[in-house]
Protein backbone atom coordinates (compact mmCIF):
# COMPACT_ATOMS: atom_id res chain seq x y z
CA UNK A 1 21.05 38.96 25.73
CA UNK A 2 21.70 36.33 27.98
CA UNK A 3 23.17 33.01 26.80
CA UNK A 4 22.12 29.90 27.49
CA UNK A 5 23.93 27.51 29.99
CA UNK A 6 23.85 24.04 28.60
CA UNK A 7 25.80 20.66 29.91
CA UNK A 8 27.11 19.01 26.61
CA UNK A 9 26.59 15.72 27.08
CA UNK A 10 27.25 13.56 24.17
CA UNK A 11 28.60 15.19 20.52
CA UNK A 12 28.15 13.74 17.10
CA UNK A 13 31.50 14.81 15.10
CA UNK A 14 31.17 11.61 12.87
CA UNK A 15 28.16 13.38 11.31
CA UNK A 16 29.25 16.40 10.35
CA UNK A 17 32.21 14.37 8.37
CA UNK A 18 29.62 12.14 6.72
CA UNK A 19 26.86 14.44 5.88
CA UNK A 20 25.98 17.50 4.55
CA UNK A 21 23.46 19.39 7.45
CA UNK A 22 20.25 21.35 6.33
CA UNK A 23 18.31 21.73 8.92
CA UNK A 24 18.54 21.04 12.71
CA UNK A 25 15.41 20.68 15.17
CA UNK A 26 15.61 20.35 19.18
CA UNK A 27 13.71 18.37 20.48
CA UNK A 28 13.30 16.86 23.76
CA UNK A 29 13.90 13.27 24.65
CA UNK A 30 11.42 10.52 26.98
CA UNK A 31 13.80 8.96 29.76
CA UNK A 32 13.50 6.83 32.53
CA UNK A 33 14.46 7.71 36.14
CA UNK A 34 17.92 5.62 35.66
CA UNK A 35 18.56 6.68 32.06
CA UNK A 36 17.90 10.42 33.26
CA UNK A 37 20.69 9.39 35.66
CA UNK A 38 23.24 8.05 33.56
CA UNK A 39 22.56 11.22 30.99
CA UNK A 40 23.39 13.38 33.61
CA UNK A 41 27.12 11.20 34.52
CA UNK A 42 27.64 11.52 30.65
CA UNK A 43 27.23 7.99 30.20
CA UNK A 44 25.71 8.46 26.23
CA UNK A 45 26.68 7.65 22.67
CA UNK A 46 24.97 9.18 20.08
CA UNK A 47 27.35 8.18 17.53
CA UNK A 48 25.54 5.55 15.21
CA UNK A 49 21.68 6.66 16.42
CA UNK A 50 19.61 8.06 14.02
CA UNK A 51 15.96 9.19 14.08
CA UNK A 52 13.14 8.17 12.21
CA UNK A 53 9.12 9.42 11.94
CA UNK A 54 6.35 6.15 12.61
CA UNK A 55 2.60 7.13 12.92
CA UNK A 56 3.35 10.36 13.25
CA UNK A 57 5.59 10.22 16.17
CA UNK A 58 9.02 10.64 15.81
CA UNK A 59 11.42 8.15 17.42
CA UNK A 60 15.78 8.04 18.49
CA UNK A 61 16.93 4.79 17.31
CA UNK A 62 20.48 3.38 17.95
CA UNK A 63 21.57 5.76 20.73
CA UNK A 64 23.08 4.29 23.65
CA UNK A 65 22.36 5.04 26.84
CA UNK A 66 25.10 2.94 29.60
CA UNK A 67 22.62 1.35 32.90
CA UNK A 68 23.18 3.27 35.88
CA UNK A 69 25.25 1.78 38.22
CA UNK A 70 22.86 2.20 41.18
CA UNK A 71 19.72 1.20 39.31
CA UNK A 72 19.05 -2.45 39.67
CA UNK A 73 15.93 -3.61 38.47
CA UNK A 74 15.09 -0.47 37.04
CA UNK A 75 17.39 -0.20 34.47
CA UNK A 76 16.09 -0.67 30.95
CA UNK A 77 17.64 -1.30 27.56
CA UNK A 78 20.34 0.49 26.75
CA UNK A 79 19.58 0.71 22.93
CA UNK A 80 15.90 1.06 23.14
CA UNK A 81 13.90 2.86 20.70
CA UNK A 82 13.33 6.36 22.63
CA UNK A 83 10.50 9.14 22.01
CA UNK A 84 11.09 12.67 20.82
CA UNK A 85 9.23 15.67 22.03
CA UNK A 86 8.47 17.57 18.95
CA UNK A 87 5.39 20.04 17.99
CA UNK A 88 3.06 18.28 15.15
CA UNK A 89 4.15 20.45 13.02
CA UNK A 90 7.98 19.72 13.07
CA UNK A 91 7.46 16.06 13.23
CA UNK A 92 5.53 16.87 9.03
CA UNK A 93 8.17 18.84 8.72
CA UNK A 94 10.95 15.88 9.52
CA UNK A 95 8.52 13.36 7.50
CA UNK A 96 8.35 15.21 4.28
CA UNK A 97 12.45 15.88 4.31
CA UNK A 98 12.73 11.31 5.69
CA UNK A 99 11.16 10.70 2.43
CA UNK A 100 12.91 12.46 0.10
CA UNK A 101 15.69 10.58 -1.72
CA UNK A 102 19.04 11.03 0.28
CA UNK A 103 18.35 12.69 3.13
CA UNK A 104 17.99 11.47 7.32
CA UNK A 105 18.00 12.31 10.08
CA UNK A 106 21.25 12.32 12.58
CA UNK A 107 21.34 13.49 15.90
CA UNK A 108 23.91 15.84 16.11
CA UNK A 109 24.32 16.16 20.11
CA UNK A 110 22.85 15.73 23.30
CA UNK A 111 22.65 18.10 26.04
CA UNK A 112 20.96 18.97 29.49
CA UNK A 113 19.67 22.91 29.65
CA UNK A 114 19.72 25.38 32.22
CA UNK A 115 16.20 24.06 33.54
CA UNK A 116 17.89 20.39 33.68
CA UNK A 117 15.94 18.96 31.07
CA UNK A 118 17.34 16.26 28.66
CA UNK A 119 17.38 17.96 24.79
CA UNK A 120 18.67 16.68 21.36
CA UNK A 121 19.51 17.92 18.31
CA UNK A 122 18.46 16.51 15.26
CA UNK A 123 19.27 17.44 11.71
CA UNK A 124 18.07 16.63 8.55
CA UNK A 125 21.01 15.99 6.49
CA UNK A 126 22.07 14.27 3.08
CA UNK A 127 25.11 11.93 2.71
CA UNK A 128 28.14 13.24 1.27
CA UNK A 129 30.59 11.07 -1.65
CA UNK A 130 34.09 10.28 -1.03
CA UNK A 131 35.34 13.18 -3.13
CA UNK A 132 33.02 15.49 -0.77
CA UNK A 133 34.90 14.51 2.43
CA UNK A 134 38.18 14.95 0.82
CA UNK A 135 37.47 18.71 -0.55
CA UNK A 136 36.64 19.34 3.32
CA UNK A 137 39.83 18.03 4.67
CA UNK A 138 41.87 19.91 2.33
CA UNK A 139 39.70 22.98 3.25
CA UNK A 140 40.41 22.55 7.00
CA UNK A 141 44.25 22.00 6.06
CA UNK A 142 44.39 24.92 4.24
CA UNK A 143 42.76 27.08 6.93
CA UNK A 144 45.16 25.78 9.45
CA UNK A 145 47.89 26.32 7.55
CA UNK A 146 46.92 29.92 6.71
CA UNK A 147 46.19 30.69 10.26
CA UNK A 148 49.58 29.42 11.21
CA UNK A 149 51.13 31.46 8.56
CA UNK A 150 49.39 34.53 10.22
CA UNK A 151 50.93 33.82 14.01
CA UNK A 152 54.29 33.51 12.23
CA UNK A 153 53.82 36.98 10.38
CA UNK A 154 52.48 39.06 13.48
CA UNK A 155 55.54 37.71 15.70
């Protein structure tokens, strides 16, 4: 099986700490020629977006995308409210799991595919508590500290 080439181009770590993920969707993205562009140099944050269904389209809100440099009058807003490419079926999917109590939906990352087309991942997740985040940190710090104990032993 072949594996896919894919150009990261933005990652969402913060959401991973701050959520718990279910499920995650791609789904592709509607750009302008200059925000194509500036996707391409890496120019994205995805950090604070999140995504949200209306009329039964679903919609990226918060992400910013920088102006390209070259793209005078042609630029548009950088945090503009941009339209994801999803089957109807996903999108009643993403609804039903948007209105349930404590769950969103966070873009995870953002990345250009082998056929150069702009994709993003979505996920529905559900917000973790303080005590939640905490258990994972010790987790992690435990694993590193195990793994290190393992380099020492084989040595």
């Amino acid at each position: 099986m072949k594996k896919k080439k894919r150009m990261l181009v933005a990652n969402n770590k913060k959401a991973r700490h701050e959520f718990f993920i279910d499920d995650v969707y791609e789904a592709g993205i509607a750009l302008t020629g200059t925000e194509i562009k500036s996707v391409r140099n890496g120019k994205v944050n995805i950090r604070d977006a999140y995504a949200r269904i209306e009329n039964g389209e679903a919609f990226v809100i918060g992400m910013h995308i920088s102006p390209y440099e070259q793209g005078n009058i042609f630029n548009v807003d950088p945090l503009r409210k941009r339209k994801l490419l999803l089957h109807k079926r996903e999108i009643r999917k993403l609804e039903e799991a948007q209105q349930q109590q404590g769950q969103t939906l966070v873009p995870i990352k953002m990345y250009i595919n082998e056929e150069g087309l702009a994709k993003i991942e979505i996920a529905v997740a559900r917000g973790k508590k303080l005590y939640d985040k905490r258990a994972d940190i010790a987790k992690k710090d435990a694993d590193r500290k195990m793994q290190q104990a393992r380099r020492k032993w084989n040595e």
